[in-house]
N, C-alpha and C. Protein backbone atom coordinates (compact mmCIF):
# COMPACT_ATOMS: atom_id res chain seq x y z
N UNK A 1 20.77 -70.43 -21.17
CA UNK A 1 21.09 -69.44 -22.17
C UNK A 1 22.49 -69.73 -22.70
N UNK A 2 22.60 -69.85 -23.71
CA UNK A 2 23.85 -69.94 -24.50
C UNK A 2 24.58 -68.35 -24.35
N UNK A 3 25.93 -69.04 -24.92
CA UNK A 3 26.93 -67.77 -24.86
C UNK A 3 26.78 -66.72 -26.05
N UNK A 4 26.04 -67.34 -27.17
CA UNK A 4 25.86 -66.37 -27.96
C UNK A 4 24.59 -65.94 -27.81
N UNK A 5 23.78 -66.34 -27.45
CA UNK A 5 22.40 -65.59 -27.14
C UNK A 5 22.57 -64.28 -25.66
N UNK A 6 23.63 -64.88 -24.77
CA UNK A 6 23.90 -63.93 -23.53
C UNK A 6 24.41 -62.38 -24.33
N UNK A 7 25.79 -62.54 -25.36
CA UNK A 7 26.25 -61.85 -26.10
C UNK A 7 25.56 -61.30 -26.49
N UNK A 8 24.50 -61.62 -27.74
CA UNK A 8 23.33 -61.11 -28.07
C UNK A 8 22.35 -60.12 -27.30
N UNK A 9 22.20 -60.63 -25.77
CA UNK A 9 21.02 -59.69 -25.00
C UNK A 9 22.28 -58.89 -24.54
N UNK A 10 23.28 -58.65 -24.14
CA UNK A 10 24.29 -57.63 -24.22
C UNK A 10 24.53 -56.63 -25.13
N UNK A 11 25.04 -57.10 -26.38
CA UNK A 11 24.89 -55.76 -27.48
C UNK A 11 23.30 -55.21 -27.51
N UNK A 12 22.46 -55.80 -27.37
CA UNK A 12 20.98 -55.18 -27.03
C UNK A 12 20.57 -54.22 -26.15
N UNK A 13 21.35 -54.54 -25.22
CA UNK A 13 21.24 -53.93 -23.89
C UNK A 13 22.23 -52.59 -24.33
N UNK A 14 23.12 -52.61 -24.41
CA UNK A 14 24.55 -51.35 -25.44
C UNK A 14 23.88 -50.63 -26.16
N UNK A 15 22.77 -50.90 -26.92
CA UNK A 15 22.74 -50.31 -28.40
C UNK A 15 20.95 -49.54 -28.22
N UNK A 16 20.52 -50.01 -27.06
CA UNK A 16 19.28 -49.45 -26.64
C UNK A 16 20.47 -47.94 -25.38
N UNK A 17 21.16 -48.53 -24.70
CA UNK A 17 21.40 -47.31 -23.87
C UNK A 17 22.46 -46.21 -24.78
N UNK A 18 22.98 -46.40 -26.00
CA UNK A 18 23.70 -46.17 -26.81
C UNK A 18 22.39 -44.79 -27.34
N UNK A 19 21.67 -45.95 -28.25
CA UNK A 19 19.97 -45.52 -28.64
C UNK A 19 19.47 -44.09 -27.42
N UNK A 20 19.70 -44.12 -26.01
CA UNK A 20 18.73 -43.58 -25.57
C UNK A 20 20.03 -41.95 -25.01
N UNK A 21 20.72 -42.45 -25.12
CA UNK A 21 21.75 -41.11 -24.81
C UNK A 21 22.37 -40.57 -25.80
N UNK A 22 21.94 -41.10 -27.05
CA UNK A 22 22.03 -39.86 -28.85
C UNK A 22 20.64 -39.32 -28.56
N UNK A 23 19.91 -39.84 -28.63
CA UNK A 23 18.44 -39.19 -28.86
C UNK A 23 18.13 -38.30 -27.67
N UNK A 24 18.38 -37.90 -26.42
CA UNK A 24 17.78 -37.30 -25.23
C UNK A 24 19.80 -36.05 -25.05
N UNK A 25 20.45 -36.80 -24.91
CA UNK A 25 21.45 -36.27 -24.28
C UNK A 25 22.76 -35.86 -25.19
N UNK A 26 22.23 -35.57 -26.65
CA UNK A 26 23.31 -35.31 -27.60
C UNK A 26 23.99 -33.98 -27.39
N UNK A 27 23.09 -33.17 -27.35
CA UNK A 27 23.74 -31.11 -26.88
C UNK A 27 24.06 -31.16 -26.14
N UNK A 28 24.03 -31.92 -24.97
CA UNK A 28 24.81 -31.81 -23.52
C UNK A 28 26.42 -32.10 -24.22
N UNK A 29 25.91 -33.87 -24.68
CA UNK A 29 27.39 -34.48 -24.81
C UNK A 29 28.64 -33.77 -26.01
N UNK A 30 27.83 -33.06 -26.88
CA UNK A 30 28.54 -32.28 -28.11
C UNK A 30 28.78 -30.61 -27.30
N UNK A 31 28.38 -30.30 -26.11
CA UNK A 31 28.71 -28.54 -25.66
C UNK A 31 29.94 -28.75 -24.93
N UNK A 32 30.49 -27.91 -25.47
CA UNK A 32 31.80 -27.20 -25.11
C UNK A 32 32.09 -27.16 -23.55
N UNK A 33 31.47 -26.90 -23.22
CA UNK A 33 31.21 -26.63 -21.60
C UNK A 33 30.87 -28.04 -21.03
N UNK A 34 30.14 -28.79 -21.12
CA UNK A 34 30.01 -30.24 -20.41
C UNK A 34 31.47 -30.78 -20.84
N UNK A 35 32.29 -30.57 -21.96
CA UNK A 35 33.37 -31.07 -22.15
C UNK A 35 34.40 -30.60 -21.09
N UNK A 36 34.46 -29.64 -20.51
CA UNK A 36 34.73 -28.81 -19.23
C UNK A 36 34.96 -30.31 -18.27
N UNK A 37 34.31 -30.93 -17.84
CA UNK A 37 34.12 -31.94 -16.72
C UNK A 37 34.94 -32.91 -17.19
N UNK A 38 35.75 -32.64 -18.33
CA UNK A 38 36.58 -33.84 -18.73
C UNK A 38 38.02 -33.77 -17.43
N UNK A 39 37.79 -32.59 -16.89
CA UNK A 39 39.08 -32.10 -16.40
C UNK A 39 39.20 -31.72 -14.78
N UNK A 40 37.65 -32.29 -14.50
CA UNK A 40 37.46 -32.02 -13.29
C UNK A 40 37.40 -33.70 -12.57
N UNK A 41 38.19 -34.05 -11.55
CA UNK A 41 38.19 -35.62 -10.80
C UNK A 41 36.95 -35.48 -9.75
N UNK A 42 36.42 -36.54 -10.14
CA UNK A 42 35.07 -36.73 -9.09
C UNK A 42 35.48 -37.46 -8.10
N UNK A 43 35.95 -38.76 -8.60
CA UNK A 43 36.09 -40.27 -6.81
C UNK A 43 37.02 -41.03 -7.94
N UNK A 44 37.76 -41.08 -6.83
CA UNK A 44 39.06 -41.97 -7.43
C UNK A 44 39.86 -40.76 -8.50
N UNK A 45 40.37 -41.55 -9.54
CA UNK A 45 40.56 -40.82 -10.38
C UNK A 45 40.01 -40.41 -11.65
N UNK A 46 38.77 -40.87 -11.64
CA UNK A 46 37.64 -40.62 -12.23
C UNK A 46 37.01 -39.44 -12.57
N UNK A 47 37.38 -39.28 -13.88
CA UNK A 47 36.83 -37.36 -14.25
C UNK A 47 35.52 -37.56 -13.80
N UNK A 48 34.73 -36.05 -13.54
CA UNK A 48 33.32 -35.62 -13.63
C UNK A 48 32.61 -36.39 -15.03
N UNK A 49 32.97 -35.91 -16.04
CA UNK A 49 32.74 -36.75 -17.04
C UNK A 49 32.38 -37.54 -17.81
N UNK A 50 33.36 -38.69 -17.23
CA UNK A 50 33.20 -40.27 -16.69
C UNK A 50 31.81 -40.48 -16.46
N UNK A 51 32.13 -39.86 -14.76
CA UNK A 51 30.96 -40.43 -14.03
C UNK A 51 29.78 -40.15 -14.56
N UNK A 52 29.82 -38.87 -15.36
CA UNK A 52 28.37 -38.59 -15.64
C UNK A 52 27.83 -39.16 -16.62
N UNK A 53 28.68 -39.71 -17.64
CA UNK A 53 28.25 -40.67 -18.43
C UNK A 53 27.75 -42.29 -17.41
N UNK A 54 28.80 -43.03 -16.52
CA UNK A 54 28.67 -43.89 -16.08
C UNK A 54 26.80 -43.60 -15.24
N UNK A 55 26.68 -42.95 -15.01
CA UNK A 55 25.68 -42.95 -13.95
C UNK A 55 24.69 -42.68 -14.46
N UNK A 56 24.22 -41.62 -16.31
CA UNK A 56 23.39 -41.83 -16.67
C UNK A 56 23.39 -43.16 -17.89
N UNK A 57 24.17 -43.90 -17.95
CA UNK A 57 24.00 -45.34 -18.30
C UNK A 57 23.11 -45.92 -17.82
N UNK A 58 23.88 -46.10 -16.07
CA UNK A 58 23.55 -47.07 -14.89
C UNK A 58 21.99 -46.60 -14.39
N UNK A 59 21.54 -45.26 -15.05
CA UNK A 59 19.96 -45.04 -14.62
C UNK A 59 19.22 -45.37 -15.87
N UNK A 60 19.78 -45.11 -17.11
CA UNK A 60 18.86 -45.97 -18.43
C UNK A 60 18.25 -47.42 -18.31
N UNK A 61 19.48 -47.93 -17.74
CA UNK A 61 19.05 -49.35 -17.40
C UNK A 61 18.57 -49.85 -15.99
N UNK A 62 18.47 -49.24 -15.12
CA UNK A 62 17.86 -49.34 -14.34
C UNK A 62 16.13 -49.04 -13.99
N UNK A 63 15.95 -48.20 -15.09
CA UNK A 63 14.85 -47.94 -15.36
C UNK A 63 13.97 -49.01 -16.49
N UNK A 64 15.08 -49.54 -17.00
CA UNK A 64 14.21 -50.56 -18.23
C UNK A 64 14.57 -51.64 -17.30
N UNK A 65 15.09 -51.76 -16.40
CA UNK A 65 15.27 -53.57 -15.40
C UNK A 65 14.11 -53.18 -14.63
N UNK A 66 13.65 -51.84 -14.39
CA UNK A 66 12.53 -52.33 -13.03
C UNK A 66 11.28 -51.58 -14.22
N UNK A 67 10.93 -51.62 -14.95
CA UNK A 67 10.32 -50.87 -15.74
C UNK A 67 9.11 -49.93 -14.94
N UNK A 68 10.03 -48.70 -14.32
CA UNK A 68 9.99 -47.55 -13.58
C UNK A 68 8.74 -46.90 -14.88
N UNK A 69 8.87 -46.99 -16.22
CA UNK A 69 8.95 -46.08 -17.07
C UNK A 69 8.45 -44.29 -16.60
N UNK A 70 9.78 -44.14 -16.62
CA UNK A 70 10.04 -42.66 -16.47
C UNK A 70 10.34 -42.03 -18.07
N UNK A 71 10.45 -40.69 -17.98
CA UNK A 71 10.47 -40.06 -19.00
C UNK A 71 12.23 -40.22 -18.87
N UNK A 72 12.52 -40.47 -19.99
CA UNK A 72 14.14 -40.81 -20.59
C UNK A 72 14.54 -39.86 -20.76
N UNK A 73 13.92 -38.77 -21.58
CA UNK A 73 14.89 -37.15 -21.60
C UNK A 73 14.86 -36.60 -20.40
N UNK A 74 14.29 -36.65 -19.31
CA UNK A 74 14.64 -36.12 -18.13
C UNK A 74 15.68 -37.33 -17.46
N UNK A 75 15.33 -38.27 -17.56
CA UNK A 75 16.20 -39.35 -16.53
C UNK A 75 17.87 -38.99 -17.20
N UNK A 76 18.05 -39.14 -18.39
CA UNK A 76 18.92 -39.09 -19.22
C UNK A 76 19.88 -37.35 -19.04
N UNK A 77 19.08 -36.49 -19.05
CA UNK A 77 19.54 -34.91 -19.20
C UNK A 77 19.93 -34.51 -17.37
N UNK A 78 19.08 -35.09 -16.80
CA UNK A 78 19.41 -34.86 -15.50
C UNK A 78 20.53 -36.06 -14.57
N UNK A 79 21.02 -36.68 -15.53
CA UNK A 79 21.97 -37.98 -14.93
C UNK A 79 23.37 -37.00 -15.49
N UNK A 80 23.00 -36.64 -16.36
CA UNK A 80 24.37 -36.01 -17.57
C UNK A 80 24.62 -34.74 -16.59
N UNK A 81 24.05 -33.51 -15.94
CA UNK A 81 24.12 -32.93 -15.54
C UNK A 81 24.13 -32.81 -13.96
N UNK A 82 23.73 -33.63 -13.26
CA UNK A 82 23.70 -33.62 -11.72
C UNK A 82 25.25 -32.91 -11.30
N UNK A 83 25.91 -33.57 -11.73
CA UNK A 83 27.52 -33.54 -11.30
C UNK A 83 27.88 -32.34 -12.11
N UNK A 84 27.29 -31.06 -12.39
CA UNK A 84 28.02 -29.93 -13.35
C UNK A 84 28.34 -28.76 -12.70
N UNK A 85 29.08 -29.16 -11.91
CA UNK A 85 29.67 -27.74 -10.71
C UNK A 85 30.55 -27.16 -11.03
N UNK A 86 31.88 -27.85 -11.82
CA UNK A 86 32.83 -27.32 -12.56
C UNK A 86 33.68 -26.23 -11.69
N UNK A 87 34.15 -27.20 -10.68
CA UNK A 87 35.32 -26.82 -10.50
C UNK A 87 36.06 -28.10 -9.64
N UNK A 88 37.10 -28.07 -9.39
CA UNK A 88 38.30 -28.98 -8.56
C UNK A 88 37.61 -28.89 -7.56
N UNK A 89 36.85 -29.84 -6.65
CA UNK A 89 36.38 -29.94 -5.16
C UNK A 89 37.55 -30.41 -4.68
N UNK A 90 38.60 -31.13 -4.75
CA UNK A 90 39.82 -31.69 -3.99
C UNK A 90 40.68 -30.24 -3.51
N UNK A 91 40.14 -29.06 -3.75
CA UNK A 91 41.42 -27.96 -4.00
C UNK A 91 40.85 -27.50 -2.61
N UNK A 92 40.67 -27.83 -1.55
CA UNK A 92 39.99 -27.45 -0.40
C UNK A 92 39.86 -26.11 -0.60
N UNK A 93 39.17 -25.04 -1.53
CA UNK A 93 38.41 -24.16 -1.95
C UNK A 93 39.33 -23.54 -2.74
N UNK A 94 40.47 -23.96 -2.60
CA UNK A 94 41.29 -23.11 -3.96
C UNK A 94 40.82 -22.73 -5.31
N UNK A 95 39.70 -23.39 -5.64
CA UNK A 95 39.54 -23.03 -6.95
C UNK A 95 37.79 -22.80 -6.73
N UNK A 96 38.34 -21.76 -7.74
CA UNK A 96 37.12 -20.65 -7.92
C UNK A 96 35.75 -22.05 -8.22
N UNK A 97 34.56 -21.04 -7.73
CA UNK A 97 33.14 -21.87 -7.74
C UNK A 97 33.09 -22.96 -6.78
N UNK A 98 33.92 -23.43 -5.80
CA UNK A 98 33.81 -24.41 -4.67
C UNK A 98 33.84 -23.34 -3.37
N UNK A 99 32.31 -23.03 -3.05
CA UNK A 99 32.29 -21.83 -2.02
C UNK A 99 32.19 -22.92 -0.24
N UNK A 100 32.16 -23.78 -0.70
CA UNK A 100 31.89 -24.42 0.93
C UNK A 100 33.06 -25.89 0.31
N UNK A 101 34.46 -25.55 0.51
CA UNK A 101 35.27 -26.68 0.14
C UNK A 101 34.67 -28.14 0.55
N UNK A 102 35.08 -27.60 2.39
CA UNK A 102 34.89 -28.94 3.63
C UNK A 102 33.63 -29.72 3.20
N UNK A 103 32.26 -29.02 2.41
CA UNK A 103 30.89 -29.94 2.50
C UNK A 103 30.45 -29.59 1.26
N UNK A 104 31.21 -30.05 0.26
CA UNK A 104 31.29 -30.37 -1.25
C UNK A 104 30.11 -31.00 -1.61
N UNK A 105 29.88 -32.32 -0.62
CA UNK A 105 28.73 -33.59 -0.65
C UNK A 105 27.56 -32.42 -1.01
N UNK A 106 27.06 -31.70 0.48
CA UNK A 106 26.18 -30.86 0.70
C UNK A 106 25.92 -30.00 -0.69
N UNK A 107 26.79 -29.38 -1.09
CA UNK A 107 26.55 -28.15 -1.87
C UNK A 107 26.61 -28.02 -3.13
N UNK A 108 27.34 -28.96 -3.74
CA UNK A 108 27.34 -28.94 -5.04
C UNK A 108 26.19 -29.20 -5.85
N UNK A 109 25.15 -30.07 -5.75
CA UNK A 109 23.80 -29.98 -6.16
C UNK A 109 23.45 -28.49 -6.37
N UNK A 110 23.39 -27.89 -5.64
CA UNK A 110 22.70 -26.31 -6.08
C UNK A 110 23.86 -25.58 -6.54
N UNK A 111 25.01 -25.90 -6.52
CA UNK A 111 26.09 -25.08 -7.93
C UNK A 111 25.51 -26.08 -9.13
N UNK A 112 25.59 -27.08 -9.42
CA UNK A 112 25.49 -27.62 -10.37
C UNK A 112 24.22 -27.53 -11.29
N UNK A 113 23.06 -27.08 -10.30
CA UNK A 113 21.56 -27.10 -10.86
C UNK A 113 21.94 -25.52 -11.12
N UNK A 114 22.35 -24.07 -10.51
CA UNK A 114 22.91 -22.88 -11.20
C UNK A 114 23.66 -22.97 -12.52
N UNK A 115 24.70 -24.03 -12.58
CA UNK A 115 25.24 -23.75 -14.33
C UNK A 115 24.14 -24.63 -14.90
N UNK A 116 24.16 -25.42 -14.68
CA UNK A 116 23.36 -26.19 -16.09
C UNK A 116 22.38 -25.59 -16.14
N UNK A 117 21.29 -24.46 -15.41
CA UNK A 117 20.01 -23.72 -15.67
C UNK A 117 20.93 -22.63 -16.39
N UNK A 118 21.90 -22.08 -16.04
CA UNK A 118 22.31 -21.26 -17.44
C UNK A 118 23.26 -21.26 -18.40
N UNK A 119 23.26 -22.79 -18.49
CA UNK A 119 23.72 -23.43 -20.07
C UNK A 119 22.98 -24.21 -20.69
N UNK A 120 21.66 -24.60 -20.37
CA UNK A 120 20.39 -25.52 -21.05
C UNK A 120 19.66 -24.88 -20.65
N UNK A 121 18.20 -25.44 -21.51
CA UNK A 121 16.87 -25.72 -21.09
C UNK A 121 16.68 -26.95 -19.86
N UNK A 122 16.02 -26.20 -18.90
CA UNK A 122 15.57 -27.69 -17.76
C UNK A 122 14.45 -27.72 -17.52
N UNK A 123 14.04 -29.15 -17.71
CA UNK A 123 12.34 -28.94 -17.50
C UNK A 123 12.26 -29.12 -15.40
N UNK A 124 11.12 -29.18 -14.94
CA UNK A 124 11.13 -29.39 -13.86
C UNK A 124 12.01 -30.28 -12.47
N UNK A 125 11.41 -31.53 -13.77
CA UNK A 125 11.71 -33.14 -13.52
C UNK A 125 13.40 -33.17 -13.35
N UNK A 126 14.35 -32.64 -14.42
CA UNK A 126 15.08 -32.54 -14.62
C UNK A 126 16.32 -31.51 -13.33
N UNK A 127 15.53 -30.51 -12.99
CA UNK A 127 15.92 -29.44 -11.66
C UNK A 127 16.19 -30.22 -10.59
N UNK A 128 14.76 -31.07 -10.47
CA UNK A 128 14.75 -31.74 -9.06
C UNK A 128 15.74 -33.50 -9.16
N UNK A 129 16.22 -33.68 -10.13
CA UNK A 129 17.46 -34.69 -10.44
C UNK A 129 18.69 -34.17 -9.97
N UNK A 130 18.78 -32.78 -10.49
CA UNK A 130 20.25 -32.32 -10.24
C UNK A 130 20.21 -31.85 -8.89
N UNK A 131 19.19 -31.08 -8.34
CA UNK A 131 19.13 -30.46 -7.12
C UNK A 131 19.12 -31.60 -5.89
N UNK A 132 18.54 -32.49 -5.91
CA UNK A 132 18.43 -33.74 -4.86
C UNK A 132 18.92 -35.09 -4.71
N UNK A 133 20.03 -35.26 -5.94
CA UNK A 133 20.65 -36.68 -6.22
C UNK A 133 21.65 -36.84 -5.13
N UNK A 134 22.01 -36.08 -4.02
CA UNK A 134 22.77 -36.28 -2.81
C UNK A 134 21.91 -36.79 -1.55
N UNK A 135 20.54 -36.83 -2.02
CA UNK A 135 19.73 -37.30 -0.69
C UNK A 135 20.56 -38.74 -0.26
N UNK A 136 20.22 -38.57 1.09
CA UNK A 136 19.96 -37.81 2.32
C UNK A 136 20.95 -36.50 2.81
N UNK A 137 21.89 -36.19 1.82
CA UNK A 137 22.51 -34.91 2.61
C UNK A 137 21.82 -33.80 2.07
N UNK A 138 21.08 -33.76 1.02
CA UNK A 138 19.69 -33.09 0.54
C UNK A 138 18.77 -32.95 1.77
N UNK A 139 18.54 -32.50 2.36
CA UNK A 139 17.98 -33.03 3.21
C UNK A 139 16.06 -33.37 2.71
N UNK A 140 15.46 -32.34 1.58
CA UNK A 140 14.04 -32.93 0.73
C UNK A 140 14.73 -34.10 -0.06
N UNK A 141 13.84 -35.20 -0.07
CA UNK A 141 13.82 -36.08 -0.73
C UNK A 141 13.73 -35.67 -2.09
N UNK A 142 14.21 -36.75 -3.20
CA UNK A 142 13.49 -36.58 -4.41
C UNK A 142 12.25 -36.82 -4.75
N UNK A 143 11.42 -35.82 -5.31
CA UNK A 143 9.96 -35.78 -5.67
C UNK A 143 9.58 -36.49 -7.18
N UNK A 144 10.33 -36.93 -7.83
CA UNK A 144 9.66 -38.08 -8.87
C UNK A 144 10.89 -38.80 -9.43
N UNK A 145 10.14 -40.15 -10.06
CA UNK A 145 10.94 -41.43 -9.97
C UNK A 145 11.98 -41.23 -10.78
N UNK A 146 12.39 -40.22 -11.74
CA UNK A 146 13.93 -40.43 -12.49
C UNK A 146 14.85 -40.01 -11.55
N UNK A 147 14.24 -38.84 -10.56
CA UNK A 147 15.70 -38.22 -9.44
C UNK A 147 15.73 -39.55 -8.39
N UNK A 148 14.85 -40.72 -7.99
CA UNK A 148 15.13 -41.79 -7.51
C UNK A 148 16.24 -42.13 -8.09
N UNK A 149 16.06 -42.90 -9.40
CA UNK A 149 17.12 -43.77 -9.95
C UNK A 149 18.10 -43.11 -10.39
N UNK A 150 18.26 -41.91 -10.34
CA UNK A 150 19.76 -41.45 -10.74
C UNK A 150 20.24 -41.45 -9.36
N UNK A 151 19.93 -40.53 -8.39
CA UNK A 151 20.27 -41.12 -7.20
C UNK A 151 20.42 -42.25 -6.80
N UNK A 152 20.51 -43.64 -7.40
CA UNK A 152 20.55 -44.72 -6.64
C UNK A 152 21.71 -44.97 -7.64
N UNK A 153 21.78 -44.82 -9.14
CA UNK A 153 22.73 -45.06 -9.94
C UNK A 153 23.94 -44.07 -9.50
N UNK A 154 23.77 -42.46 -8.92
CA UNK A 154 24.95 -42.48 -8.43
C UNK A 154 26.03 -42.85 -7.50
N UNK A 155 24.94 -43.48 -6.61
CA UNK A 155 25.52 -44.02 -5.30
C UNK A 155 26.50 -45.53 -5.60
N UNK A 156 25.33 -45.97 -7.04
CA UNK A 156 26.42 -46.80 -7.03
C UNK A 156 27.55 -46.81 -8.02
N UNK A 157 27.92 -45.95 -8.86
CA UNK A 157 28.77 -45.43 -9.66
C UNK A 157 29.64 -45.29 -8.37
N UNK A 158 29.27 -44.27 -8.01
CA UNK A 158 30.44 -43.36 -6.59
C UNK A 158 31.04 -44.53 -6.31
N UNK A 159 30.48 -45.23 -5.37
CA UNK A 159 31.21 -46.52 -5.00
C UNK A 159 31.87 -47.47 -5.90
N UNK A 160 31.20 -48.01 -7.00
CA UNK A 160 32.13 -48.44 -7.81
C UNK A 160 34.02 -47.89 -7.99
N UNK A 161 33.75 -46.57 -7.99
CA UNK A 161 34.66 -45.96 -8.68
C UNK A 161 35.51 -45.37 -7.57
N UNK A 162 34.71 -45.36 -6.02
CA UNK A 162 35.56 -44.84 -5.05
C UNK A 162 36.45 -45.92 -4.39
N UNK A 163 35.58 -47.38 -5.28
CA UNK A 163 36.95 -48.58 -4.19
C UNK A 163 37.35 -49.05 -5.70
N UNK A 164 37.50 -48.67 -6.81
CA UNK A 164 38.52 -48.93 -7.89
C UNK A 164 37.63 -50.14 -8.39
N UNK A 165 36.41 -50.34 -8.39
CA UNK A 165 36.12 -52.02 -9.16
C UNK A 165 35.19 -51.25 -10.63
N UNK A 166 35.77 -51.81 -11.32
CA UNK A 166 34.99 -51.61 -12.56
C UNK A 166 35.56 -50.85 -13.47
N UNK A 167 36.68 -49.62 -12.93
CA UNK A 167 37.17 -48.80 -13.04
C UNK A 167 37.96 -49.00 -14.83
N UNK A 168 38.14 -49.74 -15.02
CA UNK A 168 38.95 -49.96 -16.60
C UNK A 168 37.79 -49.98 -17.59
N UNK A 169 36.97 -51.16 -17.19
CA UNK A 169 36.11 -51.12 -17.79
C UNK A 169 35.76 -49.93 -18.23
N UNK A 170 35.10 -48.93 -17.25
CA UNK A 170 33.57 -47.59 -17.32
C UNK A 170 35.01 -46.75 -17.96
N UNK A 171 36.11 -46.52 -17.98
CA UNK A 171 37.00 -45.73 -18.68
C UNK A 171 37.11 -46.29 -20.10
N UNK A 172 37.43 -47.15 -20.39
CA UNK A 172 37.39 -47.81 -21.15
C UNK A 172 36.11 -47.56 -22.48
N UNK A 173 34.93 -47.15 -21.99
CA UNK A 173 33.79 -47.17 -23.47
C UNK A 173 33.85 -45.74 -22.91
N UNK A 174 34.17 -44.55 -21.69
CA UNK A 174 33.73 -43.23 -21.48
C UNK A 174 34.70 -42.64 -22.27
N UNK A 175 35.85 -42.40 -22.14
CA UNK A 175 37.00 -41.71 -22.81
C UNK A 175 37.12 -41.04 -23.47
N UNK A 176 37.56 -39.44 -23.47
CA UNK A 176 37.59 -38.98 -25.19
C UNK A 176 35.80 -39.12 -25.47
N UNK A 177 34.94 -39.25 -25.01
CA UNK A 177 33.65 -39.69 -26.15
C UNK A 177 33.00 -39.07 -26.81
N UNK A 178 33.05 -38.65 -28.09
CA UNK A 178 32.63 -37.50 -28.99
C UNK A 178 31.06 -37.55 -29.08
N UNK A 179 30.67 -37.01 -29.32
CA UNK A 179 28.92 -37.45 -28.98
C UNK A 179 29.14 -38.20 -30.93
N UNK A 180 29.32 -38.06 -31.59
CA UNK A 180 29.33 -38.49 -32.39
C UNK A 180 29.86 -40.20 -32.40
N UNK A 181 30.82 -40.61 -31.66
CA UNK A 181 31.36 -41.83 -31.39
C UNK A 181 30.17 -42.55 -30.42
N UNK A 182 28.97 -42.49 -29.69
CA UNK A 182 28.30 -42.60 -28.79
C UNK A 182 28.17 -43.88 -28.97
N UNK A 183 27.78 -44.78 -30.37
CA UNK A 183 27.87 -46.09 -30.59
C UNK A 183 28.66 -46.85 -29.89
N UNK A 184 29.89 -46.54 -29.42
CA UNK A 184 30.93 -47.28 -28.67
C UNK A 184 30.64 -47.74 -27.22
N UNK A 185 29.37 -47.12 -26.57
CA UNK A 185 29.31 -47.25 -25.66
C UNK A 185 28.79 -48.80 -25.28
């Protein structure tokens, strides 16, 4: 493969996950309130944010590399939202909405599946993404294949971002990202 044909299946690869998070995940990325997570640090120094963009990327394409074909507005709406607990977990409970500081891991799935059920529409598929993307500290597994691959895309986001590799980069196209700017990604 040549360097411009590699280039080539790259912007392809950009402009399809670009393509699939305007069309499924635009009201998330344009509400006031998901903009909220700009201000909350997940791992490292990595806003909520961030990650939630990074991780429903890392499940778009993970789903078109193993061609899972899952439904994209759930894989997509429930990658954007898993992480929507919205508050400082580092504040060892200082801040309001972190009711179990010490086991954050544990609990935040069911704060996070509480706001986003009353700031969206969630279809089923979508519940059981946000509610179980911590398995195994979930202790039910996830019951269909998009809460797989977001769960596997967060694990590896987390890590990416909890030992600093990649870290310029995934800041770098997340930043500031207006749902309107989404092309940049």
């Amino acid at each position: 493969m040549t360097r411009e044909e590699k280039h080539r299946l790259i912007e392809e690869r950009r402009k399809h996950v670009r393509e699939v998070l305007a069309k499924h995940g635009n009201d998330i990325l344009e509400s006031h309130k998901f903009h909220k997570t700009k201000h909350f640090i997940q791992h490292g120094d990595m806003s909520v944010y961030d990650h939630s963009l990074s991780v429903a990327e890392r499940a778009i394409r993970i789903n078109r590399f193993i061609h899972a074909k899952c439904k994209e507005r759930d894989l997509v709406r429930g990658a954007l939202l898993h992480d929507y607990f919205l508050y400082d977990w580092h504040k060892d409970g200082k801040d309001k909405g972190n009711v179990h500081p010490k086991l954050h891991g544990f609990f935040h799935p069911s704060t996070a599946l509480k706001n986003a059920s009353r700031d969206f529409v969630l279809s089923e598929r979508e519940k059981d993404i946000i509610k179980k993307h911590m398995w195994p500290l979930t202790v039910i597994p996830p019951m269909c294949r998009e809460a797989w691959i977001v769960t596997m895309a967060d694990k590896y986001c987390s890590a990416m971002e909890t030992f600093g590799l990649h870290k310029a980069k995934i800041r770098a196209r997340h930043i500031d990202l207006p749902a309107q700017d989404i092309e940049r990604l």
